[in-house]
Each structure stands twice: as structure tokens, then as C-alpha cells.
N, C-alpha and C. Protein backbone atom coordinates (compact mmCIF):
# COMPACT_ATOMS: atom_id res chain seq x y z
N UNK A 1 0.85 -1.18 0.00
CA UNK A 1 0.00 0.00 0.00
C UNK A 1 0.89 1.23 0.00
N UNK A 2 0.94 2.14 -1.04
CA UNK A 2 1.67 3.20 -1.13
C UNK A 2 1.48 4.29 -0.09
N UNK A 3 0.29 4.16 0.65
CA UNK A 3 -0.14 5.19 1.58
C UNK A 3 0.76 4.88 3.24
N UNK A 4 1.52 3.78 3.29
CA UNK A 4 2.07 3.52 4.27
C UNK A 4 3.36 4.66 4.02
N UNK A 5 3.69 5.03 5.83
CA UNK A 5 4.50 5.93 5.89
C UNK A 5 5.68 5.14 6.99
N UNK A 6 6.96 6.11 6.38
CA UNK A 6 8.02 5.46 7.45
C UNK A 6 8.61 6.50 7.67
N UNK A 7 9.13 7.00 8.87
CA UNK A 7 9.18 8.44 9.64
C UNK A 7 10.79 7.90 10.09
N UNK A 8 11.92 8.93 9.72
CA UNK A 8 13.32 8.58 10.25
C UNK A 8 13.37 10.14 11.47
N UNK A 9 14.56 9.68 11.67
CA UNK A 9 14.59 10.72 12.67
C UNK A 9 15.24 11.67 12.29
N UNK A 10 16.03 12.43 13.33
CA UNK A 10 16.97 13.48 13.07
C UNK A 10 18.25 13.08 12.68
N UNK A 11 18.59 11.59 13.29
CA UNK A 11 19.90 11.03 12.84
C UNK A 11 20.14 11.07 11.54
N UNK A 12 18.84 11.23 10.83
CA UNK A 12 19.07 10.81 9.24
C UNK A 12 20.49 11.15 8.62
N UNK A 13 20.63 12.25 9.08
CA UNK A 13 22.16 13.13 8.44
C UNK A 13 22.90 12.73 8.47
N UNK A 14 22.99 11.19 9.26
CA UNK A 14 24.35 10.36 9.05
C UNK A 14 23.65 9.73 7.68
N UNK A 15 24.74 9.79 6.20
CA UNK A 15 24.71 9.07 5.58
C UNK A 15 24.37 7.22 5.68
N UNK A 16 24.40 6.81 6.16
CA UNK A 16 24.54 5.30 6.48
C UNK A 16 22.97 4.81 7.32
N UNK A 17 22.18 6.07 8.12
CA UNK A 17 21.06 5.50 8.26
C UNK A 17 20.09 6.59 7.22
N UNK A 18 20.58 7.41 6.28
CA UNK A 18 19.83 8.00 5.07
C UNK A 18 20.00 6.62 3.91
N UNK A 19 20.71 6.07 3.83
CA UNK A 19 20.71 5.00 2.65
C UNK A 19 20.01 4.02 3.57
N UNK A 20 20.04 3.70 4.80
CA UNK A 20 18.88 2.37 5.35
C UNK A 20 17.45 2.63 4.95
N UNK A 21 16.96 3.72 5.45
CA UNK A 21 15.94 4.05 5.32
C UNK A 21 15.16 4.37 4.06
N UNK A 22 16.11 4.86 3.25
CA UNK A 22 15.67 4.30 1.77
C UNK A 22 15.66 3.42 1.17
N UNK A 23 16.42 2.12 1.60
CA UNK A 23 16.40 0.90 1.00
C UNK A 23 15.26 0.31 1.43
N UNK A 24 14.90 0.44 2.80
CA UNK A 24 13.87 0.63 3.76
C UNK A 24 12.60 0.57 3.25
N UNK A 25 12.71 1.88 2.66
CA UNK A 25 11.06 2.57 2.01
C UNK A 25 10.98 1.77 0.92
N UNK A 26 12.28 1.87 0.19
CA UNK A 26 11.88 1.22 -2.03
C UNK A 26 11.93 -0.20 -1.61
N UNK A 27 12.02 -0.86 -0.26
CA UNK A 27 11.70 -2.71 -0.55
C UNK A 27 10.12 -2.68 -0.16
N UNK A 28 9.68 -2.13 0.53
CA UNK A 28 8.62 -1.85 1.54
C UNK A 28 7.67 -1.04 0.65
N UNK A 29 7.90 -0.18 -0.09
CA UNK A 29 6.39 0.40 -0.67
C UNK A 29 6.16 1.94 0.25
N UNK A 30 6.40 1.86 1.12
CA UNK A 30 6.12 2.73 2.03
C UNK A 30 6.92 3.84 1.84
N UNK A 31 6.18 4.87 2.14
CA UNK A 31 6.32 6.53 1.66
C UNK A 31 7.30 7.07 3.17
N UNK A 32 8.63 7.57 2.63
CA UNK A 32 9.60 8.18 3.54
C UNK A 32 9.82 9.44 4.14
N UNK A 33 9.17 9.77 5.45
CA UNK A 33 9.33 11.20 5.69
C UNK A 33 10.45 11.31 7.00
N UNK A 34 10.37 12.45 7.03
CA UNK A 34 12.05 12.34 8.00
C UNK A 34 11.45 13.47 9.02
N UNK A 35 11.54 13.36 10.30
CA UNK A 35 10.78 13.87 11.31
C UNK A 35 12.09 14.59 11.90
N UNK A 36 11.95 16.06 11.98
CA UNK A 36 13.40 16.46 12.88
C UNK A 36 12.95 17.44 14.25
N UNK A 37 13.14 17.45 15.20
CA UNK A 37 12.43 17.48 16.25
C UNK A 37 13.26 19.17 16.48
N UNK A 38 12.64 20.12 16.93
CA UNK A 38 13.46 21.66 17.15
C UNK A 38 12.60 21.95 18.77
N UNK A 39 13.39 22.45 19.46
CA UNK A 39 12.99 23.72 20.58
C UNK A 39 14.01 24.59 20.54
N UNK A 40 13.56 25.65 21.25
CA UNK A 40 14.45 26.89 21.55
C UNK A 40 14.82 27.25 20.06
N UNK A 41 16.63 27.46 20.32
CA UNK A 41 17.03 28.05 19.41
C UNK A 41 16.81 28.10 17.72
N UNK A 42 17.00 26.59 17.99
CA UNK A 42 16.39 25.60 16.55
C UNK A 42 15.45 25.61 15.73
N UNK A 43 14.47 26.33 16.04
CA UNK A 43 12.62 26.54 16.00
C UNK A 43 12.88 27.01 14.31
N UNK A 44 14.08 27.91 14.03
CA UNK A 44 14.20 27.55 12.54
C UNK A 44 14.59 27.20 12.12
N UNK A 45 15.41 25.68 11.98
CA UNK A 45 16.40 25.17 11.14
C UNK A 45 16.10 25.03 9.50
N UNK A 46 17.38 24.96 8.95
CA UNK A 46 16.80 25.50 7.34
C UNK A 46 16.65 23.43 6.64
N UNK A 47 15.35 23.72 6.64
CA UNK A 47 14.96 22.53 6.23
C UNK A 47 14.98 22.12 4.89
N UNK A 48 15.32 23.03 3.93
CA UNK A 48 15.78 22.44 2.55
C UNK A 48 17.16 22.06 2.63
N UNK A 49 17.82 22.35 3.42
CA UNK A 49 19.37 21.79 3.67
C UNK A 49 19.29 20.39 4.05
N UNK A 50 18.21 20.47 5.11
CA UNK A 50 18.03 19.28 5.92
C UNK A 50 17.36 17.95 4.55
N UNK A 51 16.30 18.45 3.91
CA UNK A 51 16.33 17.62 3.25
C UNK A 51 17.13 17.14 2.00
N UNK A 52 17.97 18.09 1.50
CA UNK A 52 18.96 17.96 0.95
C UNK A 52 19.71 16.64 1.03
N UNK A 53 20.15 16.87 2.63
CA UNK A 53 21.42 15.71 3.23
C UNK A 53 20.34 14.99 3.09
N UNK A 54 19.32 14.33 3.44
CA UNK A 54 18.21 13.08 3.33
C UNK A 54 17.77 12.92 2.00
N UNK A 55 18.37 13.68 1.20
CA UNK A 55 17.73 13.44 -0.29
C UNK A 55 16.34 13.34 -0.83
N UNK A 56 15.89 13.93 0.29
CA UNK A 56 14.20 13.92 0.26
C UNK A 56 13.60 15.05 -0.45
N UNK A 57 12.40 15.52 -0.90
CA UNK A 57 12.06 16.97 -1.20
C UNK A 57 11.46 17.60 -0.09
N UNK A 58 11.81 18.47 0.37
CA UNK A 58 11.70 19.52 0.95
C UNK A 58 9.93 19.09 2.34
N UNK A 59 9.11 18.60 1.53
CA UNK A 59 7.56 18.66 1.93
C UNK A 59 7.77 17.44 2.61
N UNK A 60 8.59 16.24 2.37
CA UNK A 60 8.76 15.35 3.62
C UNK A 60 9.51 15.13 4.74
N UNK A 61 9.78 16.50 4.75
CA UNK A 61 11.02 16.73 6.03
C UNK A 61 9.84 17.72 7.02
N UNK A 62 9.22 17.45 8.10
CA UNK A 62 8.68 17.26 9.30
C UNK A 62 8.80 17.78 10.34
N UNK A 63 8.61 18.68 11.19
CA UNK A 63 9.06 18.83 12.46
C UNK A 63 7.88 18.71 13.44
N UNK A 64 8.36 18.50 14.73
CA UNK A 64 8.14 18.38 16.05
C UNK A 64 8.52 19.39 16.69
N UNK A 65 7.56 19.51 17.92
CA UNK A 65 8.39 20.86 18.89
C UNK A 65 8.85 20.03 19.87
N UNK A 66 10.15 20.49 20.31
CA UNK A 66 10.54 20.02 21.75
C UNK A 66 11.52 18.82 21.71
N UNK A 67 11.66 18.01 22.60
CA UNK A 67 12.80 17.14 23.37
C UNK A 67 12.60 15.94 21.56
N UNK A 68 13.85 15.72 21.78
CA UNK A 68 13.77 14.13 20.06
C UNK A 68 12.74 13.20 20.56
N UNK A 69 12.53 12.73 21.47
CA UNK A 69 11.41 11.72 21.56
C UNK A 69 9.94 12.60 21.14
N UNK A 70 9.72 13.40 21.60
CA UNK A 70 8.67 14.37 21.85
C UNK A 70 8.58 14.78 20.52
N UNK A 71 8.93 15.40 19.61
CA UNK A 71 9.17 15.62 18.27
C UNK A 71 8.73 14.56 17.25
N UNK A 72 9.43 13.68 17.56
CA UNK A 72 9.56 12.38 16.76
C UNK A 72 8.19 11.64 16.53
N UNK A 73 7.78 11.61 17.92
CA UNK A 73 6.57 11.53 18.48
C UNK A 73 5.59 12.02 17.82
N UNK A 74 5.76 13.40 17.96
CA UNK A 74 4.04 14.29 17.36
C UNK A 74 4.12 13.83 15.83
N UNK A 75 5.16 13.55 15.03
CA UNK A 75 5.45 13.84 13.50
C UNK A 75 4.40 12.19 13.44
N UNK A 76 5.18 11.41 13.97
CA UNK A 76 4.74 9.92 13.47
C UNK A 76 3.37 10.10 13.53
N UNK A 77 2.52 10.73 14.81
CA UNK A 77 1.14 11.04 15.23
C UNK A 77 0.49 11.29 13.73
N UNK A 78 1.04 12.65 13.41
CA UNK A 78 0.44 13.39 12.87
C UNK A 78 0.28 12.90 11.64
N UNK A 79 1.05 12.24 10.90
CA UNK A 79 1.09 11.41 9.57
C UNK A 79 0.41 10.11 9.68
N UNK A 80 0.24 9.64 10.53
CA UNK A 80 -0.14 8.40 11.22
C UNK A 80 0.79 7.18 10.45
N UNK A 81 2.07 7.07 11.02
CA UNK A 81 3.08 6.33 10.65
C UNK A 81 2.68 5.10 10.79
N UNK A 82 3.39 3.75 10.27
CA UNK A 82 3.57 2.60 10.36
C UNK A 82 4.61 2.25 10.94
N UNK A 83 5.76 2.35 10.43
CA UNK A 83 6.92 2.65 11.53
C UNK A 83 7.86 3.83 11.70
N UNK A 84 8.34 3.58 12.63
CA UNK A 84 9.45 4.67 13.25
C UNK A 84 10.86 4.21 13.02
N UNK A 85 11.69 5.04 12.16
CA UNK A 85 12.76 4.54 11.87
C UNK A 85 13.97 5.58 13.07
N UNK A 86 14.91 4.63 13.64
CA UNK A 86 15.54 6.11 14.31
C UNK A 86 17.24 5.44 14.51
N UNK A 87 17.91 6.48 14.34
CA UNK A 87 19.56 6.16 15.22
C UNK A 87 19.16 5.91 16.37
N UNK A 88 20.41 5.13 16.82
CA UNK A 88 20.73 4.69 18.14
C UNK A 88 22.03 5.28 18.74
N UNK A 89 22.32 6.58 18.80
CA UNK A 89 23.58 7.37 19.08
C UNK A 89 23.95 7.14 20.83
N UNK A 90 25.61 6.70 20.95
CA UNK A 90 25.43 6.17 22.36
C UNK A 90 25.42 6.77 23.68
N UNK A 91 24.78 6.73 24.54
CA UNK A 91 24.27 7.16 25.78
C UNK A 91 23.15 8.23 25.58
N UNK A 92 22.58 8.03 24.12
CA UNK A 92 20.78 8.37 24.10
C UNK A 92 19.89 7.98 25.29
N UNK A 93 19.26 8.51 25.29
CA UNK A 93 17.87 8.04 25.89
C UNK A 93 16.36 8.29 25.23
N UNK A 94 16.98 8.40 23.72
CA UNK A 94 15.97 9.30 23.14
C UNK A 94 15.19 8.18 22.33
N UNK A 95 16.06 6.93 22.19
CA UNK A 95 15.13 5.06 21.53
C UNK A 95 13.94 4.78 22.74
N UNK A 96 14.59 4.82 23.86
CA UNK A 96 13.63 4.04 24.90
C UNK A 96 12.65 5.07 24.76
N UNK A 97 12.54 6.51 25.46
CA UNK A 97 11.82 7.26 25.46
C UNK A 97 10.79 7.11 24.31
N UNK A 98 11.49 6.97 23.11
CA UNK A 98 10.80 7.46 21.38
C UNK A 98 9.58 6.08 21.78
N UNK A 99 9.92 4.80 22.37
CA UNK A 99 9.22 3.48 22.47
C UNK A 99 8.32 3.72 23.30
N UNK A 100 8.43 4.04 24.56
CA UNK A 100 7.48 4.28 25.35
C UNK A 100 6.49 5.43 25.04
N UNK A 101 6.20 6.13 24.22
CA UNK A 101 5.75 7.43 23.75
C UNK A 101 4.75 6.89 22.28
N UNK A 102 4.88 5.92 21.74
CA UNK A 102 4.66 5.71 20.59
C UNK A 102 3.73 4.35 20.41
N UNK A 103 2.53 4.33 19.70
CA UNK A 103 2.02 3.31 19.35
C UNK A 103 2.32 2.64 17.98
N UNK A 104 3.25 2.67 17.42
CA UNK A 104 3.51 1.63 16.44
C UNK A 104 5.31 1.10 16.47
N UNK A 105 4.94 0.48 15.42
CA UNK A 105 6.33 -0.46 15.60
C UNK A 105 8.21 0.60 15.25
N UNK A 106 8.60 0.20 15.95
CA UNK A 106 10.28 1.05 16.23
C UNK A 106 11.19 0.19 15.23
N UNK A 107 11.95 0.88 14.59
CA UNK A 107 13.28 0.13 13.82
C UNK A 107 14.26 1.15 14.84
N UNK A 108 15.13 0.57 15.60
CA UNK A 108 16.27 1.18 15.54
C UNK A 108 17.74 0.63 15.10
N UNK A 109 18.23 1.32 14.51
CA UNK A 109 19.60 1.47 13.95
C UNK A 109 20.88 1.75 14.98
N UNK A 110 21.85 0.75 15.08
CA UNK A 110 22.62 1.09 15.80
C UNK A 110 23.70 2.31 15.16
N UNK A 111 23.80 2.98 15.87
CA UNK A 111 24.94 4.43 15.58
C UNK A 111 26.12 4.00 14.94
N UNK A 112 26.54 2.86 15.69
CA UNK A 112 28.26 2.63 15.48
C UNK A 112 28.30 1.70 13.76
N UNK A 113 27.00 1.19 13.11
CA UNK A 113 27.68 0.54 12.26
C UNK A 113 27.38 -0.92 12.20
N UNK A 114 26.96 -1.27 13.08
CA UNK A 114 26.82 -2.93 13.24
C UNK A 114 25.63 -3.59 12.95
């Protein structure tokens, strides 16, 4: 079903979980949006840059207000995701949190590569 959505996170900008998540979407069918979570200062980050590095166009790059779980969170809500794609960067707390916060299924990606 083309209407299925798969929501990455802010990590996307590492090259290595921007190519997962597209291999991701084109085996899967499912439509790729990239959720980047801002408070405070951030509230404008320049999001054609952002989708740039994700290779996405511009209209599927997403934001959330507030903390990465919290962000991540409202985006998946609001699109009504299927899954949640996210880095696993180490001494996060932002996977467990993103899990407990969320009613559908979690992919996480380990940071380091493995």
C-alpha cells in the first residue's frame, strides 16, 4: 500500500542510516518522511538543507516541537506512521523514550555501524 509511511529521525544526516531508510522505504512500498524534532534556538532550522542531506524533497522533512522523543513523536502522530525509523547514538535516551511514547512499531539502527 503506497499510503504507508516510514518516519526517520533526526539522525538521518548520518549518511549510512539515510541509505537504510531508503532501501527501507523502495523494498517496503512505504512513503519516507524524515521527522526532525526543534525547541528553543532551533525553532528555525533551514529545512531544505536538511532535506537535501536526506535526499528527500523539501515537503517530507517534518518537524516536532521540543525534546527528540517528543518531536519524533508528534510527527509519526500526525502522519499516522507505520513505523518509526531512528539512530541509536550512544548514551541516548531518546530510543527508549521514542518506544514508550509511541504506538507503532520502532526500527532502531545502531549508531556505530553494526
Amino acid at each position: 500500500d503506497s499510503s504507508l509511511r516510514l518516519v526517520g529521525s533526526e539522525m538521518c544526516i548520518r549518511d549510512r542510516i539515510v541509505d537504510i531508510a531508503h532501501t527501507v522505504a523502495e523494498g517496503t512500498g512505504f512513503e519516507l518522511y524524515v521527522a526532525a524534532a526543534v525547541k528553543g534556538d532551533n525553532m528555525h532550522f533551514d529545512r531544505q538543507k536538511f532535506a537535501d542531506a536526506c535526499r528527500l524533497p523539501r515537503n517530507k522533512v517534518l518537524t516536532g516541537a521540543g525534546a527528540a522523543h517528543k518531536g519524533i513523536a508528534e510527527v509519526a502522530d500526525e502522519i499516522n506512521a507505520d513505523i518509526v525509523l531512528i539512530g541509536n547514538p550512544a548514551g541516548s535516551d531518546t530510543v527508549g523514550s521514542l518506544i514508550d511514547r509511541v504506538n507503532r512499531d520502532v526500527l532502531v539502527l545502531p549508531a556505530n555501524g553494526a
